[in-house]
PDB file of N, CA and C in Angstrom:
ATOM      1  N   UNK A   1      -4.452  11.141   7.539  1.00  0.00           N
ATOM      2  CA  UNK A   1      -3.200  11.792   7.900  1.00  0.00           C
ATOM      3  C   UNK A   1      -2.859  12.844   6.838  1.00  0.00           C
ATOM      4  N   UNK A   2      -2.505  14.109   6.832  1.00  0.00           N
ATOM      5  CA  UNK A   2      -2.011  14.962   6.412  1.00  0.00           C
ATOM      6  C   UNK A   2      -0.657  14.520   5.702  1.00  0.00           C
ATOM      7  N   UNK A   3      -0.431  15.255   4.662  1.00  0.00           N
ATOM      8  CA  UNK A   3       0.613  15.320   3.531  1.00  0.00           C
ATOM      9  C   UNK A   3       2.002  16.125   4.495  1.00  0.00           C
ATOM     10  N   UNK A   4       2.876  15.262   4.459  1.00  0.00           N
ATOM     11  CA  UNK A   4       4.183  15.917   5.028  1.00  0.00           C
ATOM     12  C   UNK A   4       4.251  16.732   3.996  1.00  0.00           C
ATOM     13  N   UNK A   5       5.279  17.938   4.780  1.00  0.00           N
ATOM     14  CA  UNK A   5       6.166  18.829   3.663  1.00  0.00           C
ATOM     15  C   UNK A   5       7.230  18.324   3.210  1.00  0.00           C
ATOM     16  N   UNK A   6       7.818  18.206   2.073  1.00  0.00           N
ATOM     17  CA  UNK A   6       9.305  18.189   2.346  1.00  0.00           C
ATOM     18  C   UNK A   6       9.904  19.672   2.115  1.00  0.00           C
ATOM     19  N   UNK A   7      10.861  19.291   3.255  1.00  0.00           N
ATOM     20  CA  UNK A   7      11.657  20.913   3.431  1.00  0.00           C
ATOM     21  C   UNK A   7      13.145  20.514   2.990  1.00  0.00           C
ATOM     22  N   UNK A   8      13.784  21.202   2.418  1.00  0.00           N
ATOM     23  CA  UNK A   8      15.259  20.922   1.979  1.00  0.00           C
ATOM     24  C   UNK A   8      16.004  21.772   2.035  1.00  0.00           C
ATOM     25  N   UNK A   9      17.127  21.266   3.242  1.00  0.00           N
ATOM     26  CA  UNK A   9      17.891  22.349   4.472  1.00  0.00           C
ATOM     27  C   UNK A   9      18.648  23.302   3.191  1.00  0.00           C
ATOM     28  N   UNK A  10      19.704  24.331   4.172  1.00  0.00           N
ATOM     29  CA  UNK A  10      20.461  25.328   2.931  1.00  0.00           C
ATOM     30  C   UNK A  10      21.187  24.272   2.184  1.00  0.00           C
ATOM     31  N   UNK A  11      22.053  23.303   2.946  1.00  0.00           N
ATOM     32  CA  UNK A  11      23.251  22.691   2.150  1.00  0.00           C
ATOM     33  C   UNK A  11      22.694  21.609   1.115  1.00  0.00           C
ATOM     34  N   UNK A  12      21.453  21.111   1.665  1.00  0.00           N
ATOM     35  CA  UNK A  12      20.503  19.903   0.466  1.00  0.00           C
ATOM     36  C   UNK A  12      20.791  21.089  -0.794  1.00  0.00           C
ATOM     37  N   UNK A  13      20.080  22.810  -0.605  1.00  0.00           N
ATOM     38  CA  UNK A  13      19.628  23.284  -2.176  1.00  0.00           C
ATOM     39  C   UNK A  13      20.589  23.630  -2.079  1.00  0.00           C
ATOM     40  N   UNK A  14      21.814  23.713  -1.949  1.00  0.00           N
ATOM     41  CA  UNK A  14      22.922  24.443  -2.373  1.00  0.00           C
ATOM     42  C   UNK A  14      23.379  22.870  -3.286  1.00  0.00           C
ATOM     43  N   UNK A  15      23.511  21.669  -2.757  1.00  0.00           N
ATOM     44  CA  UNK A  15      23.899  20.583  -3.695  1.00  0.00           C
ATOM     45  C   UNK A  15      23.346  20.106  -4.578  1.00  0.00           C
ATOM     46  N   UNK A  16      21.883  20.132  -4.657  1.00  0.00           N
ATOM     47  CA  UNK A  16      20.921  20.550  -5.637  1.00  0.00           C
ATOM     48  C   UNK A  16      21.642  21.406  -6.574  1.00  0.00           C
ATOM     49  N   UNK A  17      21.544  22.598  -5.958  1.00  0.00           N
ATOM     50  CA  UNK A  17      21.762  23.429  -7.316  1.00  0.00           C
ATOM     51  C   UNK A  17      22.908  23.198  -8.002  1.00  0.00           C
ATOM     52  N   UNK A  18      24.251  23.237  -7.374  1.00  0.00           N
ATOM     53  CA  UNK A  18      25.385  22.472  -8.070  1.00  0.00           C
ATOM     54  C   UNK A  18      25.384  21.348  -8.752  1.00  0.00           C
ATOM     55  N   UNK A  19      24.673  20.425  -8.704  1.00  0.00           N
ATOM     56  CA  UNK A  19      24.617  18.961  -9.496  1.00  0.00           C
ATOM     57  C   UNK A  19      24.330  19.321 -10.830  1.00  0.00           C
ATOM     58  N   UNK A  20      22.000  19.849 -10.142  1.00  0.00           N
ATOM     59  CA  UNK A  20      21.607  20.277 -11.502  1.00  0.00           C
ATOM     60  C   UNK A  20      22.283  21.543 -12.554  1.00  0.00           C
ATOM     61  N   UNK A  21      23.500  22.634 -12.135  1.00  0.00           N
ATOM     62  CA  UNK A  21      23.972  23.096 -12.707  1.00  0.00           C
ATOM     63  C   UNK A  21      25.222  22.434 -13.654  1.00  0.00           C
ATOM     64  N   UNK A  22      25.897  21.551 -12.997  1.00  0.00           N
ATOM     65  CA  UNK A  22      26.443  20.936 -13.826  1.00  0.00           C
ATOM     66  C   UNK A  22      26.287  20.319 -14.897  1.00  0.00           C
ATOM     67  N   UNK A  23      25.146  19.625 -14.378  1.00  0.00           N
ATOM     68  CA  UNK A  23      24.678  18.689 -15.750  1.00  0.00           C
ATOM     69  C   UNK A  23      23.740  19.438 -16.618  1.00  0.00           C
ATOM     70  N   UNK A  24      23.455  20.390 -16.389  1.00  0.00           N
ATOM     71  CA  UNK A  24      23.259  21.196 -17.233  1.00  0.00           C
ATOM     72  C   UNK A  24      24.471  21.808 -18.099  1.00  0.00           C
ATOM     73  N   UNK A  25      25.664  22.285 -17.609  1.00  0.00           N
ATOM     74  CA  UNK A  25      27.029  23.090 -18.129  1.00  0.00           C
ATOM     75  C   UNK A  25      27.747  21.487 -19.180  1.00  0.00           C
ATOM     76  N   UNK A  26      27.174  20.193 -18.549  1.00  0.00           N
ATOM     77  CA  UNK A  26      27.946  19.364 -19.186  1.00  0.00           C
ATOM     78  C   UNK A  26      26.943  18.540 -20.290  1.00  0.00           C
ATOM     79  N   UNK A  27      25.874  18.584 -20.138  1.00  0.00           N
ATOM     80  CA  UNK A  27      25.042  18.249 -21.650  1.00  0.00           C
ATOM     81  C   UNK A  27      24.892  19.490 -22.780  1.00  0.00           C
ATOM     82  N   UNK A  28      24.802  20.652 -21.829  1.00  0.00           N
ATOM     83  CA  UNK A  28      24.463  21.717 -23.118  1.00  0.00           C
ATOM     84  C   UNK A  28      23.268  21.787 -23.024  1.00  0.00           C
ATOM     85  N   UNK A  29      22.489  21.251 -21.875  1.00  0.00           N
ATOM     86  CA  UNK A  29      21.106  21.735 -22.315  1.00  0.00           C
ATOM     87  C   UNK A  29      20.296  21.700 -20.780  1.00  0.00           C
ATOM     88  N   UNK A  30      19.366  21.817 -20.507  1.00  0.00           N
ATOM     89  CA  UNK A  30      18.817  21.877 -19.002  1.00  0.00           C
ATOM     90  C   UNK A  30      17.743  20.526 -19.129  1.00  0.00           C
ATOM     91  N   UNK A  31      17.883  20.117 -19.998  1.00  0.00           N
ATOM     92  CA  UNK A  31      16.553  19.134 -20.268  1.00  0.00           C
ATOM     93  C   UNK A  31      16.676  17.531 -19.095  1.00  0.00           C
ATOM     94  N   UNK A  32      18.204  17.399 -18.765  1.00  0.00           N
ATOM     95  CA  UNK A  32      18.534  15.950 -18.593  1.00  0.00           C
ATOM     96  C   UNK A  32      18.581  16.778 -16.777  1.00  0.00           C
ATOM     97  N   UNK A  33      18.760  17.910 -16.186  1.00  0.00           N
ATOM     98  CA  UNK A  33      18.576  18.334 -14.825  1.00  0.00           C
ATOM     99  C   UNK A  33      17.343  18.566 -14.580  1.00  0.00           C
ATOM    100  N   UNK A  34      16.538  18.684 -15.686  1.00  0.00           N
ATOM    101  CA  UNK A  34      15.331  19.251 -15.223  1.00  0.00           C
ATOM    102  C   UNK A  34      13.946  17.687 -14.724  1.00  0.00           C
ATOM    103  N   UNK A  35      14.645  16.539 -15.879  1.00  0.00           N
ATOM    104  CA  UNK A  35      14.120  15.453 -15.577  1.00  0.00           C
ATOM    105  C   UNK A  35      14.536  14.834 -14.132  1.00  0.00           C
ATOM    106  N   UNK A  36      15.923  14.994 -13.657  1.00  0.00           N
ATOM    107  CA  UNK A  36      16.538  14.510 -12.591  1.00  0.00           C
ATOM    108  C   UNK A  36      15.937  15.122 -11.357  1.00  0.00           C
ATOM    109  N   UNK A  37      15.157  16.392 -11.390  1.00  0.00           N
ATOM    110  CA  UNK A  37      14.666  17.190 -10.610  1.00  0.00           C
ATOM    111  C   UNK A  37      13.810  16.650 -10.589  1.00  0.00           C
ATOM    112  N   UNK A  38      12.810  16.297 -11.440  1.00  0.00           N
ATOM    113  CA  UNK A  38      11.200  15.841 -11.494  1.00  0.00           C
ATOM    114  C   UNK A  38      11.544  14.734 -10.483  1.00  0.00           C
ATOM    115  N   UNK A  39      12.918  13.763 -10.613  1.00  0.00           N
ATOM    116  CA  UNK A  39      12.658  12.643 -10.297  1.00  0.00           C
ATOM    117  C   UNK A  39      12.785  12.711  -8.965  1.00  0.00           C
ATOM    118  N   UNK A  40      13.687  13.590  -8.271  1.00  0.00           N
ATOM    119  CA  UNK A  40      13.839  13.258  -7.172  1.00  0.00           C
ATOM    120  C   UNK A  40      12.913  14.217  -6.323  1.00  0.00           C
ATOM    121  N   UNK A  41      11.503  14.700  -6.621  1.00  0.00           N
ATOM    122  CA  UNK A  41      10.369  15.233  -6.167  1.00  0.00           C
ATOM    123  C   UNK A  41       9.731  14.021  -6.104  1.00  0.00           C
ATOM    124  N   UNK A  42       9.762  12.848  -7.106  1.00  0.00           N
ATOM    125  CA  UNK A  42       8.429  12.354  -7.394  1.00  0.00           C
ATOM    126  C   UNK A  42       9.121  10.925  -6.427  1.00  0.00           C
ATOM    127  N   UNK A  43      10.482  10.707  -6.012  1.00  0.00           N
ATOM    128  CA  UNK A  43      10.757   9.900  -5.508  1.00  0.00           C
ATOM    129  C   UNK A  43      10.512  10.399  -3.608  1.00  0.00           C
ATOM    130  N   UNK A  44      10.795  12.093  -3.520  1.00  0.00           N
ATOM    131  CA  UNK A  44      10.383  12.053  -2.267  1.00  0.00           C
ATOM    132  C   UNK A  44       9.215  12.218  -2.209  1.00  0.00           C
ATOM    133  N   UNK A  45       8.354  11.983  -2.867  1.00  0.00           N
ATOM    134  CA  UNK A  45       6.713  12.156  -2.818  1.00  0.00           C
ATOM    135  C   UNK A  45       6.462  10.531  -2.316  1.00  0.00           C
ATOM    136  N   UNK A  46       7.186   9.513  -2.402  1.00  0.00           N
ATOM    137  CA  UNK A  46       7.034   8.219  -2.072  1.00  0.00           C
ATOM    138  C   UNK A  46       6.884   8.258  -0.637  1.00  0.00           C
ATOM    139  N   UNK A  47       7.890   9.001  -0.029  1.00  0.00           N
ATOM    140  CA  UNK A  47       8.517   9.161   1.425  1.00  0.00           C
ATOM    141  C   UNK A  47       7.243   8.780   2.531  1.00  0.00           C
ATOM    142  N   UNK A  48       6.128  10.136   1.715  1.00  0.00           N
ATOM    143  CA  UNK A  48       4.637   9.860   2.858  1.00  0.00           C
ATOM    144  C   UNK A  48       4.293   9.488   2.986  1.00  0.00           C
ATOM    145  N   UNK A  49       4.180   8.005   2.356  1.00  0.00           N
ATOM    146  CA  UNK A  49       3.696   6.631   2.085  1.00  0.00           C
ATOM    147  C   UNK A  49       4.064   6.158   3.122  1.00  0.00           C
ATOM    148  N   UNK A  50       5.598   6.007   2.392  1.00  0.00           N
ATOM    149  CA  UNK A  50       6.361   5.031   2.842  1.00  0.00           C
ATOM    150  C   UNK A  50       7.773   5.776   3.613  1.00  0.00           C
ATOM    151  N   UNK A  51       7.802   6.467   4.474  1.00  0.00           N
ATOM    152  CA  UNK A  51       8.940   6.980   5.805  1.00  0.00           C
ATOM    153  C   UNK A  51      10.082   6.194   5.241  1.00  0.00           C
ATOM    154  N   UNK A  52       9.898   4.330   6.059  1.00  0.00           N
ATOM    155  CA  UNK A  52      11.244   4.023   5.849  1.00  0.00           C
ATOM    156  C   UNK A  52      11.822   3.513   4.727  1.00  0.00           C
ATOM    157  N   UNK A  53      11.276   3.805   3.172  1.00  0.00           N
ATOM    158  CA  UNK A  53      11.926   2.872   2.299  1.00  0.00           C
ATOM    159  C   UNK A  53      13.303   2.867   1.955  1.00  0.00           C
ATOM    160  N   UNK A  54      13.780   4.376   2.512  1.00  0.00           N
ATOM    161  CA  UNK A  54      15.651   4.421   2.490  1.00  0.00           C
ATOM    162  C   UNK A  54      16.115   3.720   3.005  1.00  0.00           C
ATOM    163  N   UNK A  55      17.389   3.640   2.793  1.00  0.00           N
ATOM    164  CA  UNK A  55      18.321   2.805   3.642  1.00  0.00           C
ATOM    165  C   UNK A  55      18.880   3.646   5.029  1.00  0.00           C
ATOM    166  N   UNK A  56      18.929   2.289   5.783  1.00  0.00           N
ATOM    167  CA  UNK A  56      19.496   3.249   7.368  1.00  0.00           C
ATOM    168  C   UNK A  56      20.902   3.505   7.014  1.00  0.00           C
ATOM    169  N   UNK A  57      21.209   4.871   8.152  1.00  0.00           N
ATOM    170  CA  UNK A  57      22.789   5.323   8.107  1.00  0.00           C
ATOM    171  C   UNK A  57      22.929   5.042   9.460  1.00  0.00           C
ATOM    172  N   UNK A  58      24.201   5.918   9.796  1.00  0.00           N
ATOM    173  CA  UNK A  58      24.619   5.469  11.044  1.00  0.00           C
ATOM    174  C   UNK A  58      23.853   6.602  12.037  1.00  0.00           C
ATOM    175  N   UNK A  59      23.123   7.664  11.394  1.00  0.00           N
ATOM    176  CA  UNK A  59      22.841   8.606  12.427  1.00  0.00           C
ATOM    177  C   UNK A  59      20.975   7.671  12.785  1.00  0.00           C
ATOM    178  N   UNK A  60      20.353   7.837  13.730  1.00  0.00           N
ATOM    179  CA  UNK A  60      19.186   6.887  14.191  1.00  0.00           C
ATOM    180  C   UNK A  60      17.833   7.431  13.157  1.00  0.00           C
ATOM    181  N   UNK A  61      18.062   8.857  12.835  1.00  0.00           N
ATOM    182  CA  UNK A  61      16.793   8.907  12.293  1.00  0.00           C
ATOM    183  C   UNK A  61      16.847   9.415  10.836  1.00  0.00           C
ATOM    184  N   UNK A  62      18.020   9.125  10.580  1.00  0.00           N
ATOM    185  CA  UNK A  62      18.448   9.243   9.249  1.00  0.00           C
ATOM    186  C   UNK A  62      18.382   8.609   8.399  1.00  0.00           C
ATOM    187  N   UNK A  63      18.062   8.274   7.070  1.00  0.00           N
ATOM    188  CA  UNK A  63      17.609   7.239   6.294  1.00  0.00           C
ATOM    189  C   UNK A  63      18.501   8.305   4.593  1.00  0.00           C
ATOM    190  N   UNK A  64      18.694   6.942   3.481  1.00  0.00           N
ATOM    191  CA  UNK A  64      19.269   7.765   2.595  1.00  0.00           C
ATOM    192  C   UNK A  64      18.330   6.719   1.448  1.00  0.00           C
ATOM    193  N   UNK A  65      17.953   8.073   0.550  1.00  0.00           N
ATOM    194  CA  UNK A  65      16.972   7.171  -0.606  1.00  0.00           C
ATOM    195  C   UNK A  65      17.943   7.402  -1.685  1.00  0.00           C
ATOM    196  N   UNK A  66      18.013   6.419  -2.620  1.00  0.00           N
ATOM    197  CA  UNK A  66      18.575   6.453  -3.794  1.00  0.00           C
ATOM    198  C   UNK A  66      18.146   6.305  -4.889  1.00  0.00           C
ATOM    199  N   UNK A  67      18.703   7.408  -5.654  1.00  0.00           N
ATOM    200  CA  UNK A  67      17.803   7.934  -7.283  1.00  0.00           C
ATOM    201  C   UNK A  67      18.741   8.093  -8.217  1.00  0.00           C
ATOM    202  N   UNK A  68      19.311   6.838  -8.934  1.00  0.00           N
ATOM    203  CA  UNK A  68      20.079   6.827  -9.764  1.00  0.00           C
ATOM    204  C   UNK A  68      21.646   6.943  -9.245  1.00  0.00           C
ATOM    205  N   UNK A  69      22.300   8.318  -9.372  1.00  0.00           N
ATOM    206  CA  UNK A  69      23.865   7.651  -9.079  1.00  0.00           C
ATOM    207  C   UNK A  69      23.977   8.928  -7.731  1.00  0.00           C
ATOM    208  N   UNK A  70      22.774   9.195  -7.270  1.00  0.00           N
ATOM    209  CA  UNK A  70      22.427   9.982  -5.944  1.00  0.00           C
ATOM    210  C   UNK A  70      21.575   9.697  -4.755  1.00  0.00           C
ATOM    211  N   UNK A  71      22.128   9.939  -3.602  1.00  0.00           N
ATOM    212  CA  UNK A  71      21.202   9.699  -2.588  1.00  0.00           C
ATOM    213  C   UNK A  71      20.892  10.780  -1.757  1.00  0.00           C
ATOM    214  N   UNK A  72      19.966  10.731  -1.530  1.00  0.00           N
ATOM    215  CA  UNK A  72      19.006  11.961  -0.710  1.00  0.00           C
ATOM    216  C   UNK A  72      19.412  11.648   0.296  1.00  0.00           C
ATOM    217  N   UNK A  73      19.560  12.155   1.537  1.00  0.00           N
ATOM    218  CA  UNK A  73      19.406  11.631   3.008  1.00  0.00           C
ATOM    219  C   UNK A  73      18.884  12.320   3.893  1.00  0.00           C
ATOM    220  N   UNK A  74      17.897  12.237   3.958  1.00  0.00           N
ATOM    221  CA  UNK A  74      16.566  13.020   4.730  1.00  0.00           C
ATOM    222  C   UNK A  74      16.186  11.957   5.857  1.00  0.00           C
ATOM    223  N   UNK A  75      15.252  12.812   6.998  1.00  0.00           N
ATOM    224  CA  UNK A  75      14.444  12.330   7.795  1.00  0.00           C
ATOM    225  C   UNK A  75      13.141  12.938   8.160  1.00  0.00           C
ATOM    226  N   UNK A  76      12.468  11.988   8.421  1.00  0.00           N
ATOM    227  CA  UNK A  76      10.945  12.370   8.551  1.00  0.00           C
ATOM    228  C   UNK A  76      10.444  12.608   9.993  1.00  0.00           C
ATOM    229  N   UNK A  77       9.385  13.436   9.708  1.00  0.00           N
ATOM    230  CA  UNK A  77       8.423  13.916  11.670  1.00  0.00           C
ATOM    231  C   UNK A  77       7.153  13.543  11.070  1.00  0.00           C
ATOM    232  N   UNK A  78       6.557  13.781  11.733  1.00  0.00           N
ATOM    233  CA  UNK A  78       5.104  13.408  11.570  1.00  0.00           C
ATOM    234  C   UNK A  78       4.889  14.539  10.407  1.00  0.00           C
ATOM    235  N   UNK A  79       5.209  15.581  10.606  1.00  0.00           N
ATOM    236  CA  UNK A  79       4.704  16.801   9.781  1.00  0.00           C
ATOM    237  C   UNK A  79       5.712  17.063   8.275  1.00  0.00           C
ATOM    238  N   UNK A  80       6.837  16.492   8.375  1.00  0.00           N
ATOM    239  CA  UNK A  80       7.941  17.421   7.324  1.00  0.00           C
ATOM    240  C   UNK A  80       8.920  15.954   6.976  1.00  0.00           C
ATOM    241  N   UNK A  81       9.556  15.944   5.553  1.00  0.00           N
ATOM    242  CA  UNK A  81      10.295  15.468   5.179  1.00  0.00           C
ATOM    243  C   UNK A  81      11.580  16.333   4.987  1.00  0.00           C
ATOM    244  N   UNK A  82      12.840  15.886   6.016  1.00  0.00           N
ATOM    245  CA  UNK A  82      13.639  17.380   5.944  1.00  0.00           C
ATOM    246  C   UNK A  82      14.736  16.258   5.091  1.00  0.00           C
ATOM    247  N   UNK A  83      14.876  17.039   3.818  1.00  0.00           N
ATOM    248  CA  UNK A  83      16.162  16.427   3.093  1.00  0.00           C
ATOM    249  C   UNK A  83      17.374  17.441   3.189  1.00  0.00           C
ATOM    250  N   UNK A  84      18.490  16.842   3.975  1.00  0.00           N
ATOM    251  CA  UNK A  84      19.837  17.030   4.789  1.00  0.00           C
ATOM    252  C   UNK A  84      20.685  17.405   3.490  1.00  0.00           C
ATOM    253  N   UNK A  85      20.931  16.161   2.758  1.00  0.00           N
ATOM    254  CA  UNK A  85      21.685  16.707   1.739  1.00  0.00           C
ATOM    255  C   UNK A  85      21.547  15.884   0.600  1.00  0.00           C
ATOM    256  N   UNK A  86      22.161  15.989  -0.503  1.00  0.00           N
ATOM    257  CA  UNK A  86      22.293  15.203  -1.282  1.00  0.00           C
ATOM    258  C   UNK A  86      23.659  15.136  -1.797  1.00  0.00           C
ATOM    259  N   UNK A  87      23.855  13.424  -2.298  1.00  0.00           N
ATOM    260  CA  UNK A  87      25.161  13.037  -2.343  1.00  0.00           C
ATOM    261  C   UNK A  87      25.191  12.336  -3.718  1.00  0.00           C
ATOM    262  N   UNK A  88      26.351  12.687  -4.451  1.00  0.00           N
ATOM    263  CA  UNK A  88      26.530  12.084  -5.735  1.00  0.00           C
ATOM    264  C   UNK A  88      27.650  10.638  -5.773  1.00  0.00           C
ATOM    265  N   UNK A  89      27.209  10.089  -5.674  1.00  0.00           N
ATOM    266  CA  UNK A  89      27.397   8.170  -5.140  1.00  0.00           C
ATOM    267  C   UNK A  89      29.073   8.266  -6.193  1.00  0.00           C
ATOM    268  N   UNK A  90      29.362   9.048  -6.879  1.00  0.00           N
ATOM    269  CA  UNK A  90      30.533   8.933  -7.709  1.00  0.00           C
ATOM    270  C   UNK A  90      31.673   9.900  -7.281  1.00  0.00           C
ATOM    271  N   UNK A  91      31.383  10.546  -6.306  1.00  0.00           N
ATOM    272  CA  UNK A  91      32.496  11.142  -5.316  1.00  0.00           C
ATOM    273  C   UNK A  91      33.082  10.092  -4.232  1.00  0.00           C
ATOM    274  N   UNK A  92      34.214  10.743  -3.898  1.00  0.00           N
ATOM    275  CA  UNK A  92      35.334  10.133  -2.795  1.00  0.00           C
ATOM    276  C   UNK A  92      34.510  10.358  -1.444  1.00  0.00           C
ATOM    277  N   UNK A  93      33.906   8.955  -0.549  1.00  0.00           N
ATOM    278  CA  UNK A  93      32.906   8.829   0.336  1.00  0.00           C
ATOM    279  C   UNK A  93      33.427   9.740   1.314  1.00  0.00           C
ATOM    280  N   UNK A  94      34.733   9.630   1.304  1.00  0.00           N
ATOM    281  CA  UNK A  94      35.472  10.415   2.732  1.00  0.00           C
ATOM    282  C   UNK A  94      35.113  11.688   2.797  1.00  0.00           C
ATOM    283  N   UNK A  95      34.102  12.439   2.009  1.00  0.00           N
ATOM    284  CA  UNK A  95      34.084  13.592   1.937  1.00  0.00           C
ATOM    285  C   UNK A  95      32.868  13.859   2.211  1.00  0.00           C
ATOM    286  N   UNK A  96      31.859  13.107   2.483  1.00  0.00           N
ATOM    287  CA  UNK A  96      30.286  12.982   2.643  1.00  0.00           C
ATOM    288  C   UNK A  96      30.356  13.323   4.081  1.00  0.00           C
ATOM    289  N   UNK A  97      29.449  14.892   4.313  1.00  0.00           N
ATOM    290  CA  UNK A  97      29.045  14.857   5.662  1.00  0.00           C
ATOM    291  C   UNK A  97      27.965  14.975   5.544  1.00  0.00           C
ATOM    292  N   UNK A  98      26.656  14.338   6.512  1.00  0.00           N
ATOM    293  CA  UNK A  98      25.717  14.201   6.090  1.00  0.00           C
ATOM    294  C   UNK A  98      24.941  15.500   6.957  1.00  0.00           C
ATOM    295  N   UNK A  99      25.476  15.255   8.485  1.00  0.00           N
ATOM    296  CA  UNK A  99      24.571  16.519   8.812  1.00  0.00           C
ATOM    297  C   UNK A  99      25.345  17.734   9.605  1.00  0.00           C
TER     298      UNK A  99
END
């Protein structure tokens, strides 16, 4: 079987980039975003393995993986890992839209 892509919609890299910009603006240094980045490549690199190791949501083909005090919430095709968005587990839930 072929290597999914993962693809990560506008609003996933737009929350991406805001996180890892922050924690960059709030350590002073890029070193602690740049590891958090590695991680959550090397955690969706698990995905092709393993599709369902996230947890289910309420949408059917939606699944949310969790990497520290964030969760990805992506879904998989045969071909692509599309990560929807990402959510920082220390925000007010009422505000989480996922897709």
């Amino acid at each position: 079987m072929a290597k999914r892509k993962i693809i990560w919609s506008h609003k996933a890299n737009i929350k991406l980039f805001q996180i890892l910009n922050f924690c960059t603006k709030r350590n002073k240094s890029p070193q602690y975003s740049a590891k958090l980045y590695k991680r959550f490549k090397k955690e969706l690199s698990l995905l092709d393995k393993y599709p369902d190791m996230g947890i289910k949501t309420d949408y059917e083909s939606i699944r949310g993986l969790i990497v520290e005090d964030f969760i990805l919430f992506y879904e998989t095709t045969s071909t692509n890992i599309i990560v929807h968005t990402l959510w920082d587990c220390r925000q007010n839930p009422t505000h989480l839209i996922i897709k």
